[in-house]
Protein backbone atom coordinates (compact mmCIF):
# COMPACT_ATOMS: atom_id res chain seq x y z
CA UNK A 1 27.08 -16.54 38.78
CA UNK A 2 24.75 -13.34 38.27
CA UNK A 3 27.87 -12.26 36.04
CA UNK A 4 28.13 -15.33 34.06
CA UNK A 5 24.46 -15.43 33.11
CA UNK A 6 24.32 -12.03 31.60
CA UNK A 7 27.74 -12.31 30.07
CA UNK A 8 27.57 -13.48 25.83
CA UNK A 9 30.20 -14.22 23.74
CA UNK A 10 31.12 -12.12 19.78
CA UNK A 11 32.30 -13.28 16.71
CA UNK A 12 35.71 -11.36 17.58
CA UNK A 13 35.92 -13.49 20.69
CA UNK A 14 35.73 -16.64 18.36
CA UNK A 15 37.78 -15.30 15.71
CA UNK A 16 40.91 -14.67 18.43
CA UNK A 17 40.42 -17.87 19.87
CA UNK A 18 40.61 -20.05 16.37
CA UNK A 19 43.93 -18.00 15.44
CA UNK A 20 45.54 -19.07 18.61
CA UNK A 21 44.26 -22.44 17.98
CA UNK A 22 45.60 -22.80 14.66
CA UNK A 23 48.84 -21.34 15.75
CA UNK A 24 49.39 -23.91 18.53
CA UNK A 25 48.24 -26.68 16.11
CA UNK A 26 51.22 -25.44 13.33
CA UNK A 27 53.45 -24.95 15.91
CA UNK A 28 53.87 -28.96 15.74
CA UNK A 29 55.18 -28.27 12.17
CA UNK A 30 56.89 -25.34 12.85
CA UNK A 31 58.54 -24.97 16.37
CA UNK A 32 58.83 -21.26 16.18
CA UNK A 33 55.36 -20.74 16.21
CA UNK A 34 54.99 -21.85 19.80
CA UNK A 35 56.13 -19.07 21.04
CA UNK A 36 53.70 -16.51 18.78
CA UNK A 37 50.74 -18.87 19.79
CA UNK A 38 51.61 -18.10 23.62
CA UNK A 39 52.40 -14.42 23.63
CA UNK A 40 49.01 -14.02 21.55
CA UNK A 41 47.11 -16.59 24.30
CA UNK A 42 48.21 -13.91 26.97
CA UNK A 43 47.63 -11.19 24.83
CA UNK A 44 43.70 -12.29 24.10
CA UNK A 45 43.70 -13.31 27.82
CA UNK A 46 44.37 -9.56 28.80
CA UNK A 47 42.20 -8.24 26.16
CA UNK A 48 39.28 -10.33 27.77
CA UNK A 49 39.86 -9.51 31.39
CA UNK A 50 40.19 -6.20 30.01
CA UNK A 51 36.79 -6.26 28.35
CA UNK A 52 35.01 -7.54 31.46
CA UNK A 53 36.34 -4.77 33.49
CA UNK A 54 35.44 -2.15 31.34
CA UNK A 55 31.66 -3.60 30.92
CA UNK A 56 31.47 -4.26 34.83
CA UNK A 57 33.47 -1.21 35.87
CA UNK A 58 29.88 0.76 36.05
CA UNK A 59 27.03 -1.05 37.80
CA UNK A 60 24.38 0.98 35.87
CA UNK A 61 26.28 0.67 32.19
CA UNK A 62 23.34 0.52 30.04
CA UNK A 63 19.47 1.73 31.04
CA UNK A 64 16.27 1.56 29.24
CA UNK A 65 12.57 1.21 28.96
CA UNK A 66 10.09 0.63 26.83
CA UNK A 67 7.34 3.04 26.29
CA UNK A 68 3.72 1.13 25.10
CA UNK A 69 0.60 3.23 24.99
CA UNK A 70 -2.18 2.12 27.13
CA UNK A 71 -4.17 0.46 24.41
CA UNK A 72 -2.99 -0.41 20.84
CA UNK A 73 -5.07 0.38 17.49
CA UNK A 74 -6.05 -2.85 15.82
CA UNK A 75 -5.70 -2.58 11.63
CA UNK A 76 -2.98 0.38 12.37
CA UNK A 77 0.54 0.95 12.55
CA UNK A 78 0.80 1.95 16.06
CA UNK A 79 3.83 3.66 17.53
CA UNK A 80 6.08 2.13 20.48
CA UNK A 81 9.12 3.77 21.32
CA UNK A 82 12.37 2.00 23.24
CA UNK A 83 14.52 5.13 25.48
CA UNK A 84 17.82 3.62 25.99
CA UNK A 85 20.76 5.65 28.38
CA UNK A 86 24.34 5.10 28.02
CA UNK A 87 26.18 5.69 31.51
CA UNK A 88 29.39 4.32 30.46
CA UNK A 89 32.39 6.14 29.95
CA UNK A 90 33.01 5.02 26.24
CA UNK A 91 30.91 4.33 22.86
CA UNK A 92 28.82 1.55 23.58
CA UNK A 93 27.76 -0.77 20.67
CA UNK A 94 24.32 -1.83 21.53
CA UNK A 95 22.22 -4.85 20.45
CA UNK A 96 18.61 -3.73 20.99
CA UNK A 97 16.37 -7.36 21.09
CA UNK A 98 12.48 -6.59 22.12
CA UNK A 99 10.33 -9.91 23.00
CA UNK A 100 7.39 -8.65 20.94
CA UNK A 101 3.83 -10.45 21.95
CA UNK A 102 3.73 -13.70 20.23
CA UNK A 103 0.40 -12.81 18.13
CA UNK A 104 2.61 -10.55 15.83
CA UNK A 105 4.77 -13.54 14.69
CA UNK A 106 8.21 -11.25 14.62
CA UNK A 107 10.87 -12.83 15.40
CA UNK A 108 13.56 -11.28 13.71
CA UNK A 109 13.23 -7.70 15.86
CA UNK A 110 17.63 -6.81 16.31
CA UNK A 111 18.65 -3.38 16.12
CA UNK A 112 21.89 -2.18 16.55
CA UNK A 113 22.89 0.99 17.65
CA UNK A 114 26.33 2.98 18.35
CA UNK A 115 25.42 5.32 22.06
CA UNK A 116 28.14 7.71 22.96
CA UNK A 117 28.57 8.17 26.47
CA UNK A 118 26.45 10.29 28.65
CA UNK A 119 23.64 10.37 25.64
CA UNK A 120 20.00 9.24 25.50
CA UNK A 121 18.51 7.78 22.61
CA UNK A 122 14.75 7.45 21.79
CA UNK A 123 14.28 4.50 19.06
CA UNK A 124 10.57 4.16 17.18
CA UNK A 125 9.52 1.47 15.90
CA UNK A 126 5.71 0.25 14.51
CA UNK A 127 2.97 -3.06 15.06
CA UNK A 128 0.06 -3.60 13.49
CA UNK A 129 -2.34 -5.85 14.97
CA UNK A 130 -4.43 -7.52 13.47
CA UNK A 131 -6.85 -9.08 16.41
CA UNK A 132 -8.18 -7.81 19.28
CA UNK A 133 -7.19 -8.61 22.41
CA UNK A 134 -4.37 -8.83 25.26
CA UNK A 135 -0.41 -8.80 24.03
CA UNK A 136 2.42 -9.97 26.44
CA UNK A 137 5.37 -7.70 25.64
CA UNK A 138 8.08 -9.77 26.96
CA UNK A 139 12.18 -8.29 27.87
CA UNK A 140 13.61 -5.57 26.34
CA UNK A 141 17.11 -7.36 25.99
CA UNK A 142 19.81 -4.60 25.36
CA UNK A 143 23.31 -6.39 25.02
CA UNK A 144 26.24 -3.86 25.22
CA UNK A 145 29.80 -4.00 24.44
CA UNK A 146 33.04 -2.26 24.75
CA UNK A 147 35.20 -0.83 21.81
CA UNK A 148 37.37 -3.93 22.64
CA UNK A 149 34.08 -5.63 21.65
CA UNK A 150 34.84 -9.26 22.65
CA UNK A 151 31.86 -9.94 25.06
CA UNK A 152 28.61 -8.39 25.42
CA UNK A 153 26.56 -7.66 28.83
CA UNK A 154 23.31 -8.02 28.49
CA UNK A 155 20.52 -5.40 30.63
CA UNK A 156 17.01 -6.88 30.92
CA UNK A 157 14.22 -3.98 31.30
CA UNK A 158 10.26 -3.94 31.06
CA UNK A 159 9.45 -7.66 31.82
CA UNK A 160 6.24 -8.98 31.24
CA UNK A 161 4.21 -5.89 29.86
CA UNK A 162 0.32 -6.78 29.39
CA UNK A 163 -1.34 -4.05 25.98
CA UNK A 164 -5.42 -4.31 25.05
CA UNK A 165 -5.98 -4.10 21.29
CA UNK A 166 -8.99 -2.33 20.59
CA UNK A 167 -10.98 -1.84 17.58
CA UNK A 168 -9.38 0.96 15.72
CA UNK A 169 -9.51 4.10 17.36
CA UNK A 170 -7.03 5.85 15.59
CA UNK A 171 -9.77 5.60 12.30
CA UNK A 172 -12.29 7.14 14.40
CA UNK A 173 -9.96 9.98 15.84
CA UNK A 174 -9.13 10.52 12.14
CA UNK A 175 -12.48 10.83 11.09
CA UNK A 176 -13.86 12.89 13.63
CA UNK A 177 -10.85 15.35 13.17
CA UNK A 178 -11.52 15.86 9.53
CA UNK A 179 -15.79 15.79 10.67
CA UNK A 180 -14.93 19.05 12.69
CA UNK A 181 -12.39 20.45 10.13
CA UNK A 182 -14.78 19.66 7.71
CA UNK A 183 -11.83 18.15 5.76
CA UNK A 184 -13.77 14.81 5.01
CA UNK A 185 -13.53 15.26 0.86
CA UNK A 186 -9.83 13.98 1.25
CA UNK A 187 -10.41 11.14 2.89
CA UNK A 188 -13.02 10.16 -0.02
CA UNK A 189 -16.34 11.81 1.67
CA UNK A 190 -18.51 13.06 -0.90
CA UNK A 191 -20.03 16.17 -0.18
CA UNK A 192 -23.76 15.41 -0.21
CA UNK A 193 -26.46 17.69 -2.33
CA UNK A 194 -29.45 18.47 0.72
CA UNK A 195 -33.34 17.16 -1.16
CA UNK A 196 -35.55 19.94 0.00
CA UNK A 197 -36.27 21.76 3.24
CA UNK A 198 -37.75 19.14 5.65
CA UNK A 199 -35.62 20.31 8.22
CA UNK A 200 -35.97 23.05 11.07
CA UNK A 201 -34.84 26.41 10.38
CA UNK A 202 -32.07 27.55 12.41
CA UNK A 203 -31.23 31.21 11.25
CA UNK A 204 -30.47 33.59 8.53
CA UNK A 205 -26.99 34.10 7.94
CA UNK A 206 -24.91 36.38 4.42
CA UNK A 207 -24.55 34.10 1.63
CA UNK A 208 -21.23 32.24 0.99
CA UNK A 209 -19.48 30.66 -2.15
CA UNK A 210 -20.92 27.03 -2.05
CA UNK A 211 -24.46 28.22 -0.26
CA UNK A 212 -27.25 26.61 -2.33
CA UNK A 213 -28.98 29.71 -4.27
CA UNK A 214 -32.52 28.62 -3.73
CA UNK A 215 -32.16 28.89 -0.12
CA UNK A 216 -31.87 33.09 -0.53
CA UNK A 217 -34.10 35.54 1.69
CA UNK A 218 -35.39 38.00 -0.80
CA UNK A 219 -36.85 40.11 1.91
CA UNK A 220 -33.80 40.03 4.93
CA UNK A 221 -31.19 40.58 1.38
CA UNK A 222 -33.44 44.08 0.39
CA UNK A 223 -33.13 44.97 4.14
CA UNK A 224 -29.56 44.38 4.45
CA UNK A 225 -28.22 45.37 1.18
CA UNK A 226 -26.44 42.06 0.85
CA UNK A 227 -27.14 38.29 -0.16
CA UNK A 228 -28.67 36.26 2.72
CA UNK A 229 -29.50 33.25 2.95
CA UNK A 230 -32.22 30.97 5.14
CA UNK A 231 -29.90 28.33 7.09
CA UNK A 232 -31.57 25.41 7.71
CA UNK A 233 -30.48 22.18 10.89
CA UNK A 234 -30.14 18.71 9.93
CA UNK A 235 -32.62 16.47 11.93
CA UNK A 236 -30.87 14.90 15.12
CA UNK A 237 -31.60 12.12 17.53
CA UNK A 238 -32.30 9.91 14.99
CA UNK A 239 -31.07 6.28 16.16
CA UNK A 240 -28.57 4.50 13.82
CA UNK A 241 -27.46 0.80 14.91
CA UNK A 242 -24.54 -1.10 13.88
CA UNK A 243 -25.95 -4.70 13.54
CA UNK A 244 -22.67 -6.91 13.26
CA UNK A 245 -23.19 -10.17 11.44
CA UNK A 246 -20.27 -12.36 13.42
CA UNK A 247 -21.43 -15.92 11.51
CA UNK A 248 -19.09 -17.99 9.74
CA UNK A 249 -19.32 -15.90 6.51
CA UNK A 250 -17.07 -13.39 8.17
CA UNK A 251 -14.31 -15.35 8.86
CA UNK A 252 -12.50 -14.81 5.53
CA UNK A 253 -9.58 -12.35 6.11
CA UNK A 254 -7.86 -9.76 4.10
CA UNK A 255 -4.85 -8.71 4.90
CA UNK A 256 -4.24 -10.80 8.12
CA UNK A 257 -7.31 -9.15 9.36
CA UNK A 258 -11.10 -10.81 9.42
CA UNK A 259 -13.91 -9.05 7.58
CA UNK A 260 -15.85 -9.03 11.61
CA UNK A 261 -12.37 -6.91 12.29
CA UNK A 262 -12.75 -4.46 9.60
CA UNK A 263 -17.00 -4.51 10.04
CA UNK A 264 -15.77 -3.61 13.82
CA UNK A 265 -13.73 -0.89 12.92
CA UNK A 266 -16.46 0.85 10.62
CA UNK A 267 -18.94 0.78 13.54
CA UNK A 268 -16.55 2.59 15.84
CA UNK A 269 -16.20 5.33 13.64
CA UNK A 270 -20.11 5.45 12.42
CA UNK A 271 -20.92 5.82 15.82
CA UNK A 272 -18.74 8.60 16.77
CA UNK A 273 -19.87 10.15 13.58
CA UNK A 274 -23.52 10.14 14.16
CA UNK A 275 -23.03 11.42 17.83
CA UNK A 276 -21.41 14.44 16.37
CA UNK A 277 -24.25 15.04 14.15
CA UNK A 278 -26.51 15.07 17.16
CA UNK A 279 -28.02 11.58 16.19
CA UNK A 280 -28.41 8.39 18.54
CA UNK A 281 -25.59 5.32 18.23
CA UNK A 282 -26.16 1.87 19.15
CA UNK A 283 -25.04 -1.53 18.81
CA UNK A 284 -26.51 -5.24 18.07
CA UNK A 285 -24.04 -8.02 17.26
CA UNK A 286 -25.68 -11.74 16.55
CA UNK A 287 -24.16 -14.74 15.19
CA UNK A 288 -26.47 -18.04 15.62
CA UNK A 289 -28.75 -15.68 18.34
CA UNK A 290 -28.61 -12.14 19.07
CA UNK A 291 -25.10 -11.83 21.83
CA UNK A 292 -25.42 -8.42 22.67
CA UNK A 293 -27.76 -5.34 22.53
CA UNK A 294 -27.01 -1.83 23.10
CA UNK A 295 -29.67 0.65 23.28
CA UNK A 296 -28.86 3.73 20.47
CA UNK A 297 -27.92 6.74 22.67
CA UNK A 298 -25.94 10.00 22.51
CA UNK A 299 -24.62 10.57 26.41
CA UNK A 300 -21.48 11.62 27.11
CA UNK A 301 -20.25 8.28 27.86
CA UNK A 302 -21.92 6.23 25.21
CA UNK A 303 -19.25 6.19 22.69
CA UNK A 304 -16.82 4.38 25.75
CA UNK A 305 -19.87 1.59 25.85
CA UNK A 306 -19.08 0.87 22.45
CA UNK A 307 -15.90 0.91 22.42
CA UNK A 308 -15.40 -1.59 25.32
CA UNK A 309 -18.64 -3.38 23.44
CA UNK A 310 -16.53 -3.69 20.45
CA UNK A 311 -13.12 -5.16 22.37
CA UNK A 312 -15.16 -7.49 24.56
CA UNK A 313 -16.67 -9.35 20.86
CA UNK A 314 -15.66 -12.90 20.73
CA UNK A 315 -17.40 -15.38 17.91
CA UNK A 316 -17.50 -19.08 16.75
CA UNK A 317 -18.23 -18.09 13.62
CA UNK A 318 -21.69 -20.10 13.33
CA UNK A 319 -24.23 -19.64 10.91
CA UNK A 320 -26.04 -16.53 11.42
CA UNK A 321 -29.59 -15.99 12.47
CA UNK A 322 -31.57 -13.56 10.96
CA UNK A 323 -34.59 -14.66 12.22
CA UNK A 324 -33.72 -14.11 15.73
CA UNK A 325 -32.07 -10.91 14.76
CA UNK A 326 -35.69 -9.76 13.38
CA UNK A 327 -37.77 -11.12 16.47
CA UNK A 328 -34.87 -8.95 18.46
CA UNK A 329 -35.10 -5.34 16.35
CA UNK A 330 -38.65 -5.69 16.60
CA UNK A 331 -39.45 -6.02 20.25
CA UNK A 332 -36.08 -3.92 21.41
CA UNK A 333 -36.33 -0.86 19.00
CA UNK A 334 -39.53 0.69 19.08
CA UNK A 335 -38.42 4.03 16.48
CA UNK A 336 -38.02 3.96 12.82
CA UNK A 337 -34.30 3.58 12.89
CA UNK A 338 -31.26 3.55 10.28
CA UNK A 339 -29.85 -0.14 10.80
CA UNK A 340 -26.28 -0.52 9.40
CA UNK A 341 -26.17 -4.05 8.55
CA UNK A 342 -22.54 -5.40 8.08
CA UNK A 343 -22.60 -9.07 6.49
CA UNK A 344 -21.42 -10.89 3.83
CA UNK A 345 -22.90 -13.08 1.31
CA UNK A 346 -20.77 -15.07 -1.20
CA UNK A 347 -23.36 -16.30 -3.04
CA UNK A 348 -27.28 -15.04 -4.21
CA UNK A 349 -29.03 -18.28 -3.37
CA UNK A 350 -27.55 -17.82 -0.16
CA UNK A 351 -29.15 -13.72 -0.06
CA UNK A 352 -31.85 -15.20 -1.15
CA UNK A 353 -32.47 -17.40 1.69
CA UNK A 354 -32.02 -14.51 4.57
CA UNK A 355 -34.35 -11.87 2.01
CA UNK A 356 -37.52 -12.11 4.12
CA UNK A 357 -36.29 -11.10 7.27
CA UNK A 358 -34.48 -8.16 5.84
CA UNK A 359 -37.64 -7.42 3.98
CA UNK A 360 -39.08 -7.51 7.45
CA UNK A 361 -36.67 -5.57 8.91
CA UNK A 362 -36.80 -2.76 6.15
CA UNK A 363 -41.04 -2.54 6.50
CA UNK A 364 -40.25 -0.71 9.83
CA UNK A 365 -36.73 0.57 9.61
CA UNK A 366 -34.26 2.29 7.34
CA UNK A 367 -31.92 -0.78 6.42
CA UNK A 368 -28.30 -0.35 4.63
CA UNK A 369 -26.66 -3.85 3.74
CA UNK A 370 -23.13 -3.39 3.89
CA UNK A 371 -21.61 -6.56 2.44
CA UNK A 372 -17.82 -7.24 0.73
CA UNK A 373 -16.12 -7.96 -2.74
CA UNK A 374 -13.76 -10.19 -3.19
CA UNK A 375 -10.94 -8.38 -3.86
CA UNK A 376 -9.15 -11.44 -4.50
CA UNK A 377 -11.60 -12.19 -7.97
CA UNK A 378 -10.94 -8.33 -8.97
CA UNK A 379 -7.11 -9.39 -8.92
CA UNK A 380 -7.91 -12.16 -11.56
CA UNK A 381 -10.17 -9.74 -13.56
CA UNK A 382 -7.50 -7.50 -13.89
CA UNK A 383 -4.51 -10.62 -14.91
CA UNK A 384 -3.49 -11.09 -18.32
CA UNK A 385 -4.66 -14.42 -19.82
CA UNK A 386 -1.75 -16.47 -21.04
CA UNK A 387 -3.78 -20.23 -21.19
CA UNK A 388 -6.61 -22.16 -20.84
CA UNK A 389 -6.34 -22.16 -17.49
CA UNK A 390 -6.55 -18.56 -17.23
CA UNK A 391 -9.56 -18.23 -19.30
CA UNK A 392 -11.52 -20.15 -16.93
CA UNK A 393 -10.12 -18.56 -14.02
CA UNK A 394 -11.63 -15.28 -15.44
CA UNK A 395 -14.68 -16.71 -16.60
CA UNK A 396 -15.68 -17.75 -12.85
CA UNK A 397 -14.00 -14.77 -11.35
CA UNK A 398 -16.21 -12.93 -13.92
CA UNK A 399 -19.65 -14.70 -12.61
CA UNK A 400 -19.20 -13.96 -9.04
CA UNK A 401 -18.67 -10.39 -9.53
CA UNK A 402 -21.51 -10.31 -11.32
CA UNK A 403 -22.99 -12.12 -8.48
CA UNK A 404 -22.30 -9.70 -6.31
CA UNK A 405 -23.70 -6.83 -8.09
CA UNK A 406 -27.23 -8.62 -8.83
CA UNK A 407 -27.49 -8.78 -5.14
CA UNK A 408 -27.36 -5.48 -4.67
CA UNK A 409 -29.38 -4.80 -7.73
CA UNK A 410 -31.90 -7.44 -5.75
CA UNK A 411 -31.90 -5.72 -2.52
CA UNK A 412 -32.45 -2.47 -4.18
CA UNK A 413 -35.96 -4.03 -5.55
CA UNK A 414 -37.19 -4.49 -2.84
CA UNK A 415 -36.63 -1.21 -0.72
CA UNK A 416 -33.46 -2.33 0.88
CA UNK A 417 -30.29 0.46 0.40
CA UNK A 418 -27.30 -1.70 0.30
CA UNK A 419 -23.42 -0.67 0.10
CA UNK A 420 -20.51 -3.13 -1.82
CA UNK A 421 -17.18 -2.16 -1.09
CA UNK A 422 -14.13 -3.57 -0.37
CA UNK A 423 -12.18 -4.05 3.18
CA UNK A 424 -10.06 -0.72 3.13
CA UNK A 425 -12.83 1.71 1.69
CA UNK A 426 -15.64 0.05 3.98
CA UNK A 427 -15.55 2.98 6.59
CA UNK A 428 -15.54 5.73 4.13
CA UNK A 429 -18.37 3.82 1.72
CA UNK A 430 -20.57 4.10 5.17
CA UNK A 431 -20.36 7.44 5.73
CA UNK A 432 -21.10 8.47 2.87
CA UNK A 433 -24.35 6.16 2.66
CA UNK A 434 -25.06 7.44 6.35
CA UNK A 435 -24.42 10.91 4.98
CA UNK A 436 -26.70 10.76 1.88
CA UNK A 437 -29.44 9.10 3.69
CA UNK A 438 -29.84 12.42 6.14
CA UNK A 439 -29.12 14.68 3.17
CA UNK A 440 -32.07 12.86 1.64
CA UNK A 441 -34.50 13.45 4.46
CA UNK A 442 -34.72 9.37 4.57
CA UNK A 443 -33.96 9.01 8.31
């Protein structure tokens, strides 16, 4: 019975069988052909008791196993890897079928693959999730067959494997390798002009292409004979807060993913930023009340907080409440912080409406809006016009981007910083606001 239930039938199997049918059927017309049809009957028969031995000769034929990191990256193409071992004594043709968590919507994953005996093979393949969360990896079906190739055995491995999506830590990684390589320009940093000396002096060092000429020693470059230069510390253990809008105006996706998903993703890697530059990260996400409140920090462990912070996020996507984010920043964070505010607002009047409390907020804080365009209304901005149709389509795709950039116009009126970007250049548009605002002395 075991046998039965992991044996499977091939085309070739089919294709035998319907040319001894036929001949058996025209062998009522033609007597001759009786004989052919029964001499190729035994003949298949053989080759099919042939093929079973050969596939359940070896009790081991086929093994494999799937290799799945320990958590997966949401937004990225992460990397799982399937190690399959042929033990058989002959080429195997293999029919690799993985049960892939139902979230990702695949279900056309079939790869085939010719394994010569005795070899291991290591086969890649890549997900991208696009929500947090746990994924169910199901079997790792691998169906083999013979060179006779009229029935397959199939070997079941890695049943029921349980992967946490977390907010995207391969971004961060990323980041924070190029931080310390001080690669960042090719990811789209700007390298930020420093506004003065208001910061402590650390030591005087020889000058170096790039060092800002003001900054020379006269006296320590007539003692040494050489250019040198007054170096000079950025301010740290400054807080800086990720306040996560998760109302109803996040919702909209972009590429599978939610704007909350991508506003997630750019506070995991702000964070980790302003930890290495010695400054304080924290975390406040609200939706119709303030959900959660972690206090800015830079101990060793604080960027794991987050990051489990960040997973554990779950919405309704209801309107947002500013107010009760206000009455929360003011009796929770007693410093003049940098709040990171990521939100959306689709329309002005509807800016309008939450302005007071982020006037509030900015009286006492440092506050950076960090709100969307609709990429979608660029993509009509940029179509040819072929009718009427098209024209009006423009027209209104024309007034909400113009929308968009009177609110920040109106946030920067009344003291409020404010960043508009779109989904894929919204962690690189906030470090370079985070960056400018230290270079500026502001926080």
């Amino acid at each position: 019975m075991k046998v039965i239930r992991s044996l499977f039938l091939t085309n070739r199997f089919f294709l035998g069988l319907a040319i001894i049918v036929l001949l058996f059927v025209l062998s009522f017309s033609f007597a001759w052909l009786f004989r052919v049809a029964q001499v190729s009957f035994l003949i298949w028969l053989l080759l099919i008791v042939a093929d079973i031995l050969l596939l359940y000769n070896t009790k081991k034929g086929i093994s494999g196993y799937r290799l799945t990191p320990d958590r997966l990256s949401n937004g990225d193409e992460n990397v799982l890897k399937v190690n399959i071992t042929n033990h058989y004594n002959f080429k195997a043709q293999l029919r690799i079928i993985d049960e892939i968590p139902i979230q990702f919507q695949k279900r056309d994953f079939d790869i085939r693959l010719n394994l010569t005996s005795a070899r291991t093979h290591t086969l890649n393949y890549r997900l991208r999730p696009v929500k947090r969360g746990e994924y169910v990896f199901g079997t790792l079906n691998i169906y083999a067959a013979s060179p006779l190739n009229f029935l397959l055995r199939r070997f079941r491995f890695s049943q029921g494997k349980s992967v946490p999506v977390y907010p995207s830590f391969i971004q961060m990684r990323k980041y924070e390798l190029m931080a310390i390589s001080s690669h960042l320009t090719e990811l789209g940093i700007k390298r930020i002009r420093r506004f003065g000396h208001n910061r402590e002096f650390e030591q005087i060092k020889e000058y170096v292409a790039g060092d800002d000429f003001r900054t020379i020693n006269w006296k320590a470059t007539a003692r040494r004979g050489d250019l040198m230069v007054n170096k000079y510390q950025d301010e740290r253990s400054q807080q800086v807060y990720a306040l996560i809008d998760k109302g109803r105006t996040m919702k909209m996706p972009f590429e599978e993913m939610s704007l909350l998903d991508y506003a997630i993703n750019a506070s995991l890697v702000i964070s980790n930023i302003a930890i290495k530059k010695e400054d304080k990260a924290g975390l406040i996400t609200f939706q119709h009340k303030v959900q959660q409140i972690l206090p800015a920090s830079k101990r060793s462990n604080q960027m794991h907080l987050i990051m489990e912070a960040l997973y554990a996020q779950k919405t309704a996507y209801k309107e947002a409440n500013y107010e009760a984010l206000y009455v929360q920043v003011r009796r929770q964070i007693r410093q003049r912080s940098l709040l990171l505010l990521f939100t959306n607002f689709e329309s002005l009047s509807s800016l309008e409406r939450q302005l007071p409390y982020l006037r509030r907020l900015a009286a006492t804080h440092v506050l950076v809006v960090i709100f969307f365009k609709n990429t979608e209304l660029y993509k009509l901005l940029q179509k040819e016009v072929h009718s009427i149709q098209d024209v009006y389509q423009k027209i209104v795709a024309e007034k909400f981007a113009l929308e968009k950039k009177i609110m920040a116009d109106t946030l920067q009126k009344h003291g409020i910083y404010s960043v508009l970007t779109t989904p894929h250049q919204l962690s690189v548009d906030t470090i370079n606001k985070y960056l400018e605002l230290k270079a500026r002395g502001v926080i």
